[in-house]
PDB file of N, CA and C in Angstrom:
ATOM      1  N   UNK A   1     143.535  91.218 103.547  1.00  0.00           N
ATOM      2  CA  UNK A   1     142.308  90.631 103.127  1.00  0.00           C
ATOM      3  C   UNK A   1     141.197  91.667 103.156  1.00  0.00           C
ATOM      4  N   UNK A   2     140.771  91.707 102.264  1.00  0.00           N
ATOM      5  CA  UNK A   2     139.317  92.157 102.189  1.00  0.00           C
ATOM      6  C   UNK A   2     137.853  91.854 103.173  1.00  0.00           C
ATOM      7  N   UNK A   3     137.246  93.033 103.595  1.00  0.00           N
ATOM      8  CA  UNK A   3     136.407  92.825 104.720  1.00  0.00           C
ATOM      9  C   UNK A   3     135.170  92.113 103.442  1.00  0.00           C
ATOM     10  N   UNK A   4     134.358  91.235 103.767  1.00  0.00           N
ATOM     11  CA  UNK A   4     132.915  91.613 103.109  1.00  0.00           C
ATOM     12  C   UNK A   4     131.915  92.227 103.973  1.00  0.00           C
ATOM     13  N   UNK A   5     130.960  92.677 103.699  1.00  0.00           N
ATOM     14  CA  UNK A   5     130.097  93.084 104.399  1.00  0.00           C
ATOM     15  C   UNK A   5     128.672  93.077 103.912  1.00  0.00           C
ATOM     16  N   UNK A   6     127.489  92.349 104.256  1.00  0.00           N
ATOM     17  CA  UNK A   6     126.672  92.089 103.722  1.00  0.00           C
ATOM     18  C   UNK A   6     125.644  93.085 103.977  1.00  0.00           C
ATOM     19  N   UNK A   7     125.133  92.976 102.750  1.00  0.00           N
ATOM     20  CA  UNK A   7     123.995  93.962 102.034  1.00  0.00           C
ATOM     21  C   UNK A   7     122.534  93.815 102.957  1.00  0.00           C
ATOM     22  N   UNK A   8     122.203  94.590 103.355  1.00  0.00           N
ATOM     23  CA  UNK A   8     121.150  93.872 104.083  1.00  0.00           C
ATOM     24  C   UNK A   8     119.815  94.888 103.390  1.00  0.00           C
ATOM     25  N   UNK A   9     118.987  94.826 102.615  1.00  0.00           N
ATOM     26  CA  UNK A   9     117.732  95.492 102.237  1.00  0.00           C
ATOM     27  C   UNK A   9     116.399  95.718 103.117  1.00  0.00           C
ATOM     28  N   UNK A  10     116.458  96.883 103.290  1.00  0.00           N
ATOM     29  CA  UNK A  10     115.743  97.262 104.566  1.00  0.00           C
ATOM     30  C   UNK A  10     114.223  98.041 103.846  1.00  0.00           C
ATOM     31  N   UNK A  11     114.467  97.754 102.540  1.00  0.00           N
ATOM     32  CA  UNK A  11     113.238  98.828 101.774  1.00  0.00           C
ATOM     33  C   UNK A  11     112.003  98.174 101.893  1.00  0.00           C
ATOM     34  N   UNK A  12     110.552  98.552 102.579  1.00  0.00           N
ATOM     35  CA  UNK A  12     109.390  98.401 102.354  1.00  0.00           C
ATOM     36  C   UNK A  12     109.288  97.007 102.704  1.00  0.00           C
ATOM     37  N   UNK A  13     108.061  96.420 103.099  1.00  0.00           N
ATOM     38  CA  UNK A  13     107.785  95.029 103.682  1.00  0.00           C
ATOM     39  C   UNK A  13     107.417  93.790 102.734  1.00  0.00           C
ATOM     40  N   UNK A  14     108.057  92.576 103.608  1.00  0.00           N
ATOM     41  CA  UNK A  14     108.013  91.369 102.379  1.00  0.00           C
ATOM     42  C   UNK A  14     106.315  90.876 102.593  1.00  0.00           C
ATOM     43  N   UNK A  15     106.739  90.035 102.273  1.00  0.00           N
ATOM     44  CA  UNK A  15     105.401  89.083 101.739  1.00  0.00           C
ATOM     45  C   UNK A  15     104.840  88.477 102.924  1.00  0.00           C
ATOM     46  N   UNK A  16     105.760  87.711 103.789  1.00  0.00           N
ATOM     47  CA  UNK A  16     105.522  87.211 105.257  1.00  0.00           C
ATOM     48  C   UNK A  16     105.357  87.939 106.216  1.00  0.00           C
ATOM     49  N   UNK A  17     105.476  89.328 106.311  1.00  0.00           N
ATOM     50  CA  UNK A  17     104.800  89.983 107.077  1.00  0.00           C
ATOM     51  C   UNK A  17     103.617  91.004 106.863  1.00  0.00           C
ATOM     52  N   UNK A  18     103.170  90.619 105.261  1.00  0.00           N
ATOM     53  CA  UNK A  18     101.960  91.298 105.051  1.00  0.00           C
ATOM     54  C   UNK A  18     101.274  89.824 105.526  1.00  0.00           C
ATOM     55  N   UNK A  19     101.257  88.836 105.098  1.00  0.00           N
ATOM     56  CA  UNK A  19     100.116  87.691 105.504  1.00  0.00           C
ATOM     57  C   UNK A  19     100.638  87.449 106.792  1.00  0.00           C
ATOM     58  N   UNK A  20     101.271  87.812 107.581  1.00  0.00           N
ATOM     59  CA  UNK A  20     101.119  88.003 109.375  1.00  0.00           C
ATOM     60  C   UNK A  20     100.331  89.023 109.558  1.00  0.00           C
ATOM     61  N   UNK A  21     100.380  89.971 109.191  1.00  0.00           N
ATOM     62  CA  UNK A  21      99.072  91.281 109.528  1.00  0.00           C
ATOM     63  C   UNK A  21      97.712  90.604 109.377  1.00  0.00           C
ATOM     64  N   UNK A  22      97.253  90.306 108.034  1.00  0.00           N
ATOM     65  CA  UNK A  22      95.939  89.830 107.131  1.00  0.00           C
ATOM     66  C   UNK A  22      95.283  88.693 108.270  1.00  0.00           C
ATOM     67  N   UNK A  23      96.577  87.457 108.755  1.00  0.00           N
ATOM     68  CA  UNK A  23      96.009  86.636 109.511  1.00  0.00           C
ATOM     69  C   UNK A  23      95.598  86.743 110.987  1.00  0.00           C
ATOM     70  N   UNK A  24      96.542  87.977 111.017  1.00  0.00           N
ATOM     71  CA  UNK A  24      96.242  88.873 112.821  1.00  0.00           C
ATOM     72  C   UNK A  24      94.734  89.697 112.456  1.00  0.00           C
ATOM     73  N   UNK A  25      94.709  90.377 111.466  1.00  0.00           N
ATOM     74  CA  UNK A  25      93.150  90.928 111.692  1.00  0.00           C
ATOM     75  C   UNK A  25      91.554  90.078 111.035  1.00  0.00           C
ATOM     76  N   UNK A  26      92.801  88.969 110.039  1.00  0.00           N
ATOM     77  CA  UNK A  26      90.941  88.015 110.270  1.00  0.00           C
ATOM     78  C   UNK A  26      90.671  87.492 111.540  1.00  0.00           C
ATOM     79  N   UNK A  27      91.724  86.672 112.573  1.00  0.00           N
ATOM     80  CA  UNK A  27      91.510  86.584 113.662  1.00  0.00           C
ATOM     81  C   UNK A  27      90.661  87.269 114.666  1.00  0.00           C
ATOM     82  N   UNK A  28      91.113  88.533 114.411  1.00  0.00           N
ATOM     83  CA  UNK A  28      90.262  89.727 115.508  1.00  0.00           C
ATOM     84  C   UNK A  28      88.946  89.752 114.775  1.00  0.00           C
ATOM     85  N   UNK A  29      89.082  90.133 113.826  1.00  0.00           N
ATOM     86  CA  UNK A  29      87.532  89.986 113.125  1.00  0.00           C
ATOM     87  C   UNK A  29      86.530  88.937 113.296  1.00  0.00           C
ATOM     88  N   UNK A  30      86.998  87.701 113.248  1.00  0.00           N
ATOM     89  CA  UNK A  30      86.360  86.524 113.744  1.00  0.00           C
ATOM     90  C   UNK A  30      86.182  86.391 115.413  1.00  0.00           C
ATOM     91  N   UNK A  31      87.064  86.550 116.040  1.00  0.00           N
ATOM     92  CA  UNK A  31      86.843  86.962 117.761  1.00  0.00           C
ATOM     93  C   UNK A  31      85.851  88.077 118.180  1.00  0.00           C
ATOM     94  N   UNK A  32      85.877  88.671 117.633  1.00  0.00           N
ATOM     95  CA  UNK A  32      85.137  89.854 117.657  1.00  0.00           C
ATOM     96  C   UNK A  32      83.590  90.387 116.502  1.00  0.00           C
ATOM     97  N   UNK A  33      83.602  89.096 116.011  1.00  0.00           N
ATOM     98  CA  UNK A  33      82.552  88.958 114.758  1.00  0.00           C
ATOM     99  C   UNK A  33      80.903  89.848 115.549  1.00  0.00           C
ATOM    100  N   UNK A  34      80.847  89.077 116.508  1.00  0.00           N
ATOM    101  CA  UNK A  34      79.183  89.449 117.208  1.00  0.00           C
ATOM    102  C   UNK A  34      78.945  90.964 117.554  1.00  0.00           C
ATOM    103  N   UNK A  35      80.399  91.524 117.889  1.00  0.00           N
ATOM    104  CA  UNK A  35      80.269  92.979 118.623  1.00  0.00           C
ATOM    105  C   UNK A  35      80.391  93.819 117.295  1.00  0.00           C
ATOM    106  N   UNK A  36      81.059  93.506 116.167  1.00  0.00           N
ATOM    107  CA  UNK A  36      81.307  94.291 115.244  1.00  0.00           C
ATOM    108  C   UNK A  36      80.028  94.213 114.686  1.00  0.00           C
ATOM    109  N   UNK A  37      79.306  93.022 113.937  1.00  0.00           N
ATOM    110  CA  UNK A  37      77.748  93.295 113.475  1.00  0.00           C
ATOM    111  C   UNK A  37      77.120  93.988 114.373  1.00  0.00           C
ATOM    112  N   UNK A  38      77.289  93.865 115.444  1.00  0.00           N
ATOM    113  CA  UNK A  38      75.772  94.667 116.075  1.00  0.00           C
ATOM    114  C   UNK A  38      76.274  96.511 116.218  1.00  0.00           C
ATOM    115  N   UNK A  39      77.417  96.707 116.179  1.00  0.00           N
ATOM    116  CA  UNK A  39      77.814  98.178 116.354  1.00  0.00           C
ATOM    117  C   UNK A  39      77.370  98.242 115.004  1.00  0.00           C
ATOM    118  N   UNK A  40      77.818  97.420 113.692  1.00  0.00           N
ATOM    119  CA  UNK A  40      77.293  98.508 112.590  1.00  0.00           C
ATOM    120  C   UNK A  40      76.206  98.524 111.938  1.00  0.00           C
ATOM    121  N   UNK A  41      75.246  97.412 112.441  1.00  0.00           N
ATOM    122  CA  UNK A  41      73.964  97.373 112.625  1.00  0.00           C
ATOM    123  C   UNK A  41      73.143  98.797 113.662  1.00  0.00           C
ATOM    124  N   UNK A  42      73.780  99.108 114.402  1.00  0.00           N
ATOM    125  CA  UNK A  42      73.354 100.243 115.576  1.00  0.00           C
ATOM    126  C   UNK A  42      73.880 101.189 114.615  1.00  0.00           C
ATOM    127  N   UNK A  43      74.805 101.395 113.938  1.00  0.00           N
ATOM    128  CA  UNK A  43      75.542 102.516 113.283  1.00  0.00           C
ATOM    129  C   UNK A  43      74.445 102.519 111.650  1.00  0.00           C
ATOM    130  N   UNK A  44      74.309 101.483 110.811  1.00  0.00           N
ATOM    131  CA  UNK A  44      73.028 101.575 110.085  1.00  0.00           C
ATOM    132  C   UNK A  44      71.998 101.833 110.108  1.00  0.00           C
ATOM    133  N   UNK A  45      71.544 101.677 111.596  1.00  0.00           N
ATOM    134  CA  UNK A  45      69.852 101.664 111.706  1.00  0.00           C
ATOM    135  C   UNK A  45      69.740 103.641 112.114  1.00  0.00           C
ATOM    136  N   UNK A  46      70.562 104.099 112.670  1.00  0.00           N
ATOM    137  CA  UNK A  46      71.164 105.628 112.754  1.00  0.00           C
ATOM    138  C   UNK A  46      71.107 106.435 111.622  1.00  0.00           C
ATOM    139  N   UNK A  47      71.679 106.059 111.077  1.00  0.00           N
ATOM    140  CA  UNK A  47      72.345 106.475 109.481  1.00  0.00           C
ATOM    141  C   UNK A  47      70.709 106.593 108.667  1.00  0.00           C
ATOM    142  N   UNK A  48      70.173 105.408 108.574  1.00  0.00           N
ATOM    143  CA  UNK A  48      68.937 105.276 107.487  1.00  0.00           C
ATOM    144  C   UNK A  48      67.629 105.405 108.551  1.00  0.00           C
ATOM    145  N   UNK A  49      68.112 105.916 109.685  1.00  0.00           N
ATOM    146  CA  UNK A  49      65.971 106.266 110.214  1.00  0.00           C
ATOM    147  C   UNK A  49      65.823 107.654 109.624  1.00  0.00           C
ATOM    148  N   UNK A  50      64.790 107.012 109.122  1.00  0.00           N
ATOM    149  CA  UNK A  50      63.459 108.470 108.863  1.00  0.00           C
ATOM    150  C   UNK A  50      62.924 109.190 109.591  1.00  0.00           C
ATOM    151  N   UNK A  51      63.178 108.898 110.818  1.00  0.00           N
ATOM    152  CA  UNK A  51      62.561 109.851 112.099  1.00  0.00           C
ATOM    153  C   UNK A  51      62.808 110.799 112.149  1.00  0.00           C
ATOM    154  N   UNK A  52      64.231 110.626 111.593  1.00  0.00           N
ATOM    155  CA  UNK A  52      65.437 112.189 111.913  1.00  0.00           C
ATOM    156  C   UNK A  52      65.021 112.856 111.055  1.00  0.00           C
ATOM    157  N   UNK A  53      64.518 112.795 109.658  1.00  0.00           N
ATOM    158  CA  UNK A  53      64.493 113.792 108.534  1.00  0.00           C
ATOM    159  C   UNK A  53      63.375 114.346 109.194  1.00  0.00           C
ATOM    160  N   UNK A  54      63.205 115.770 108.702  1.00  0.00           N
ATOM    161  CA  UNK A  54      62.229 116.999 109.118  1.00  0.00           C
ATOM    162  C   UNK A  54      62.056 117.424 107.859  1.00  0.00           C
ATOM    163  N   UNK A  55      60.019 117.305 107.950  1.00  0.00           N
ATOM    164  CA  UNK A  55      59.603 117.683 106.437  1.00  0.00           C
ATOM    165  C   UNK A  55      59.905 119.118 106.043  1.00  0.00           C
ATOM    166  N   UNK A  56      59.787 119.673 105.012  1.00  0.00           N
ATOM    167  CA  UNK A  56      60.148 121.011 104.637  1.00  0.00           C
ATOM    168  C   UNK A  56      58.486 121.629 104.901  1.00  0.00           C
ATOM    169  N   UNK A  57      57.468 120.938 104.732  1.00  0.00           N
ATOM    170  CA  UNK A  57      56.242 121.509 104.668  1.00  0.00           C
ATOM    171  C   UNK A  57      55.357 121.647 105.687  1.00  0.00           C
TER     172      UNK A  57
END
């Protein structure tokens, strides 16, 4: 008798474990909603002060 042996496809990720990722990091994103606005609010207000620029004149 003949063995079978099944094919098993191991190439690149399905569908159910990309929307397990997507739903693991809206989660964190939403848990973590208050700390993330205010870091990139602190990280914007950095970025765009005028204090820092030094006139040429």
């Amino acid at each position: 008798m003949k063995k079978r042996t099944k094919r098993i496809n191991k190439k690149g990720m399905g569908t159910v474990e990309i929307v397990i990722i997507i739903a693991v990091l809206v989660s964190l994103a939403l848990l973590f909603r208050e700390g993330l606005m205010s870091y990139g609010k602190k990280i914007i207000n950095y970025c765009f002060d005028d204090s820092k620029i030094q006139s040429a004149f």
